[in-house]
Protein backbone atom coordinates (compact mmCIF):
# COMPACT_ATOMS: atom_id res chain seq x y z
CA UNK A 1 1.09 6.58 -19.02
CA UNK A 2 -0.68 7.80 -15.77
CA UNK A 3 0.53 6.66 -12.70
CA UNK A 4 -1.95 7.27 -9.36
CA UNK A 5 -0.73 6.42 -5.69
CA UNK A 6 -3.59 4.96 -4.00
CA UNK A 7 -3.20 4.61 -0.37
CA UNK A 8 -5.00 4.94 3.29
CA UNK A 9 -4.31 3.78 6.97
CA UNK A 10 -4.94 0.16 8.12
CA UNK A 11 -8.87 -0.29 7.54
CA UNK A 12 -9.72 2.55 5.39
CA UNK A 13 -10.29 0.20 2.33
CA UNK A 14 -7.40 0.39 0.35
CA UNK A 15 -8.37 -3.11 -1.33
CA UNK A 16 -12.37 -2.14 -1.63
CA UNK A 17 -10.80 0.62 -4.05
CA UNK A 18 -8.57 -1.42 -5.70
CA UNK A 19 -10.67 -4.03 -6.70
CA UNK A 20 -12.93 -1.06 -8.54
CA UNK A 21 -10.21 0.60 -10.30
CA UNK A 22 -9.28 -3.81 -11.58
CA UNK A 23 -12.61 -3.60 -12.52
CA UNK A 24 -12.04 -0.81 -14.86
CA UNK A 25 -9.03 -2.69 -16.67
CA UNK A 26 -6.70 -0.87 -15.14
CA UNK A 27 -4.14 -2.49 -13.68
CA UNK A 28 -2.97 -2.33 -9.63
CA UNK A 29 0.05 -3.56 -8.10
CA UNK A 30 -0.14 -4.26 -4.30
CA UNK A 31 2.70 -3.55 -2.52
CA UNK A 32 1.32 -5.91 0.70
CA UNK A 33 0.61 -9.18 -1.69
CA UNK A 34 4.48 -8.14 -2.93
CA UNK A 35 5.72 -8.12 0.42
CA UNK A 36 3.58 -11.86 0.99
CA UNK A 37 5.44 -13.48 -1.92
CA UNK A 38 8.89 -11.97 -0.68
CA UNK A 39 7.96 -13.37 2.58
CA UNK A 40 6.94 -16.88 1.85
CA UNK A 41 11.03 -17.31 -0.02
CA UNK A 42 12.35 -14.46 -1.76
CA UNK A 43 13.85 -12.55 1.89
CA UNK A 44 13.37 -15.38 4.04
CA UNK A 45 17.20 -15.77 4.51
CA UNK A 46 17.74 -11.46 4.87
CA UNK A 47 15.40 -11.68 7.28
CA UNK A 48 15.93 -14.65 9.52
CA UNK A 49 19.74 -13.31 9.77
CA UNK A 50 18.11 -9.78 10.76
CA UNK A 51 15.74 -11.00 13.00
CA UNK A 52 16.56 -14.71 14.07
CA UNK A 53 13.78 -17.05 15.01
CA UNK A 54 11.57 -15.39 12.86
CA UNK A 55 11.70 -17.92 9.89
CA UNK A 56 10.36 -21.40 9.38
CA UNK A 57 11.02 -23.80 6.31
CA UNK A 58 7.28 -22.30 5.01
CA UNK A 59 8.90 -19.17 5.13
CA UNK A 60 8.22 -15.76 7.23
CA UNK A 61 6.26 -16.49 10.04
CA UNK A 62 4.50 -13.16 10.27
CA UNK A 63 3.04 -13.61 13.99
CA UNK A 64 6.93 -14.17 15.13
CA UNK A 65 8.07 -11.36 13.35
CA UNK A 66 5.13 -9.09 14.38
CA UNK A 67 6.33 -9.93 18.00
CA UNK A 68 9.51 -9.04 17.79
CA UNK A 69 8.29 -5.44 16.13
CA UNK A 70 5.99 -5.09 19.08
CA UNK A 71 8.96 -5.53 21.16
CA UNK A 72 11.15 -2.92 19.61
CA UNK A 73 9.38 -0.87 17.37
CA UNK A 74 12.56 0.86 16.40
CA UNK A 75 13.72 -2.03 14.36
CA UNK A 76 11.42 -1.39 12.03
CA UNK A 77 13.37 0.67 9.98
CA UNK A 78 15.71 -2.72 9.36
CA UNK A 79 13.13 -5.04 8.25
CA UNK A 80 12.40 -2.02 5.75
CA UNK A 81 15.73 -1.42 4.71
CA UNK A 82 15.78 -5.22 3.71
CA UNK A 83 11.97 -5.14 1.87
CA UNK A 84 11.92 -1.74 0.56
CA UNK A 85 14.58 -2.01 -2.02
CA UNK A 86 13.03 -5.38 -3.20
CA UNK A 87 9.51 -4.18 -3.24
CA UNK A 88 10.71 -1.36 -5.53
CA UNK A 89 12.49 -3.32 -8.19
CA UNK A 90 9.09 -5.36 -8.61
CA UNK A 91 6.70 -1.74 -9.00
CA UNK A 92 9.45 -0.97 -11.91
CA UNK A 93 9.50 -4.30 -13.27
CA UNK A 94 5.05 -3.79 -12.83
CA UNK A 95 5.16 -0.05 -14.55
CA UNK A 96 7.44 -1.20 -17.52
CA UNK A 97 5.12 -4.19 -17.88
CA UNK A 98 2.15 -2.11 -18.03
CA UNK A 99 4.01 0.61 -20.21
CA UNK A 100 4.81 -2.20 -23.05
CA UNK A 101 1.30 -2.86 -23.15
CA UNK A 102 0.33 0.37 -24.03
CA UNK A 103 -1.77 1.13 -20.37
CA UNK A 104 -2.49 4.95 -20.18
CA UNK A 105 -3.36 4.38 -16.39
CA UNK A 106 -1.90 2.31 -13.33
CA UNK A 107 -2.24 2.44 -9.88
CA UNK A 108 0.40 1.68 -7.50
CA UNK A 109 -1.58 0.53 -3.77
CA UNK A 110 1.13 1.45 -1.29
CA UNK A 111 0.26 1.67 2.42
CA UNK A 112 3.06 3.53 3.41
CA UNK A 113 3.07 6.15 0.09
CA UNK A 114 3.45 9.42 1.62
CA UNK A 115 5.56 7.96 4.93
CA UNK A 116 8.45 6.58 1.98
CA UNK A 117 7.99 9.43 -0.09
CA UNK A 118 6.33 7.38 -2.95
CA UNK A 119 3.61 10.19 -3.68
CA UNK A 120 6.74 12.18 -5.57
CA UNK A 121 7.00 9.39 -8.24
CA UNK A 122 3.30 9.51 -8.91
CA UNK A 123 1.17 11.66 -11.18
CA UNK A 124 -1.60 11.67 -8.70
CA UNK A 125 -2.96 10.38 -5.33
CA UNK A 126 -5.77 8.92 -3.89
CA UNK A 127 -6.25 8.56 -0.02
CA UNK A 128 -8.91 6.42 1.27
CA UNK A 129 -10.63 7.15 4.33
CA UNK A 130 -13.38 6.32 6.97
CA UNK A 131 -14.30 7.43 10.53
CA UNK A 132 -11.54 6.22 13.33
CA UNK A 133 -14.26 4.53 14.73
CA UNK A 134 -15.18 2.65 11.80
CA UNK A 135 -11.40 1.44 11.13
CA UNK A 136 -11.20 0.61 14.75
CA UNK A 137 -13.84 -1.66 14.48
CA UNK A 138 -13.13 -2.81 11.19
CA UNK A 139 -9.19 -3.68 11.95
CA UNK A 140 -9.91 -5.35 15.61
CA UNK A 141 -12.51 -7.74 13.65
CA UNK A 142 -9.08 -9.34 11.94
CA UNK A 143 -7.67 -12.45 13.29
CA UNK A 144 -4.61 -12.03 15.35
CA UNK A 145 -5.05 -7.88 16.08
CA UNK A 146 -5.01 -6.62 18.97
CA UNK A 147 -5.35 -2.75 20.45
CA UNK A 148 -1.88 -2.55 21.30
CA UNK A 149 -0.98 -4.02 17.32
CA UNK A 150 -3.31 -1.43 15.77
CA UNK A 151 -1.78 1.08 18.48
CA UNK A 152 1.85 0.19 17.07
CA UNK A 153 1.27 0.13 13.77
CA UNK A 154 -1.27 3.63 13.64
CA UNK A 155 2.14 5.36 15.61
CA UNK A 156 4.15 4.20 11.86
CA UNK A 157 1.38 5.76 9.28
CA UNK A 158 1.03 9.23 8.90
CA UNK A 159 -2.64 10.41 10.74
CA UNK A 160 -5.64 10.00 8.61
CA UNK A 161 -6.36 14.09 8.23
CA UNK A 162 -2.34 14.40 7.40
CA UNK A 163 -3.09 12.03 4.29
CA UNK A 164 -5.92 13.64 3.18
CA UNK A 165 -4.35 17.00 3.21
CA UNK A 166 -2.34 16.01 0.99
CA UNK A 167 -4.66 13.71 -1.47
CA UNK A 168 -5.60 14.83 -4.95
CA UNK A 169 -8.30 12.58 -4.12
CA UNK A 170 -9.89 11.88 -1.29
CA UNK A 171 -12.80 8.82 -1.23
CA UNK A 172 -14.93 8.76 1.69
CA UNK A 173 -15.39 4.62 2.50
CA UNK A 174 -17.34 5.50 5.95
CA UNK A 175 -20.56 4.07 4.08
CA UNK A 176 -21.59 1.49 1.50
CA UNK A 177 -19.39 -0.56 -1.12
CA UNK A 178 -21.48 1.16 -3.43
CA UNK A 179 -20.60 4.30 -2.37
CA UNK A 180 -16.70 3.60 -2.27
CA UNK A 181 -16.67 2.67 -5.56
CA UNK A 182 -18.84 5.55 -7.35
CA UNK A 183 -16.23 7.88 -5.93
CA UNK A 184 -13.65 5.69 -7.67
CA UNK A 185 -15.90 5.58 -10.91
CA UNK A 186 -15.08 9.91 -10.70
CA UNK A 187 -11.52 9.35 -10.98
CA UNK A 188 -11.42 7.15 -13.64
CA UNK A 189 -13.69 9.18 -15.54
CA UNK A 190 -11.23 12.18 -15.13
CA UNK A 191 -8.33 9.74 -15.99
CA UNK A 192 -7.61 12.02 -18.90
CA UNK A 193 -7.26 15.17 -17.36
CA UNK A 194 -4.42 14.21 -15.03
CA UNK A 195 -0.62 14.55 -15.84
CA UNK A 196 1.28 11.87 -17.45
CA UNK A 197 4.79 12.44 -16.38
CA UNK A 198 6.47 10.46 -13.19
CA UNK A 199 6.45 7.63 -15.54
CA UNK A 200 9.13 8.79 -17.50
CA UNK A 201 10.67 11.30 -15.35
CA UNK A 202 11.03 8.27 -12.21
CA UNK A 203 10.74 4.83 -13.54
CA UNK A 204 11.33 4.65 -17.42
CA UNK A 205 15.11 3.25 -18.00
């Protein structure tokens, strides 16, 4: 089985992609609806003791906990230490899934792939990107952003032109939906002609 690390900054599209490679039957776990589900009961305790005030009986509130990020940005390498590990154990738990089923291809959609060093377990990745003017716009139109949010959370992710140095592929979302997901029509059409080995060098038990 194939494994491809499809990732971008804030904006670039990440989920446009997704939703084409789904399309093709191949199967995408999304490491921010993993972190949702861990938020809404799975971590609520870890993180309520790590950052208190943070939690309500519904579970993470996200706004409270994006505060207290804003207000020391260096803590944000406890609330990973307390999701990362977690977040892990449920790609594994995806990849063996997929692996039973006899999938020659998954993708693994992981903002932060290159930042935690995620690209190594991967046979190949893809970066998604668009014009800093264009994500600008398109992350300020969300509810609850703000410049200095963005600001923050741009200072965490590697810079767009780092990720694409380092991209097998590179897909250009700056224009149409259309467009997006031709380019991700040209990967799966080369699915074959891509290694097949951090599957059972990284994840297999």
């Amino acid at each position: 089985m194939r494994l491809i690390g499809l990732t971008g900054s804030i904006g670039m599209g990440k989920s446009t992609a997704a939703a084409r490679f789904r399309h093709h039957g191949i199967a995408v776990f999304d490491a921010d609806a993993e972190v949702h589900r861990l938020y809404a009961g799975p971590l609520v305790a870890d993180i309520e003791a790590a950052f208190p005030g943070t939690t309500t009986p519904e579970g993470v509130d996200r706004r409270k906990l994006s505060a207290a990020l804003l207000a020391a940005p260096e803590r944000f390498k406890d609330l990973e230490a307390i999701v990362h590990p977690r977040v892990r154990d449920e790609q594994a738990a995806f990849l063996h899934r997929e692996f039973q089923r006899g999938a020659d291809l998954a993708v693994l959609e992981i903002p932060l792939l290159f930042e935690a060093g995620t690209n190594e377990l991967v046979d190949a990745t893809v970066v998604v990107s668009a014009d800093a003017a264009i994500q600008r716009q398109r992350v300020l139109g969300r509810d609850d952003m703000t410049d200095e949010k963005l600001d923050t959370i741009l200072r965490r992710q590697w810079p767009d032109a780092k990720k694409r140095a380092c991209a097998d592929f590179i897909v250009d979302t700056s224009g149409s939906i259309a467009h997006c997901e031709a380019q991700i029509d040209a990967i799966v059409a080369q699915r074959d002609m891509l290694p097949a080995r951090a599957y059972q060098r990284h994840w297999a038990k």
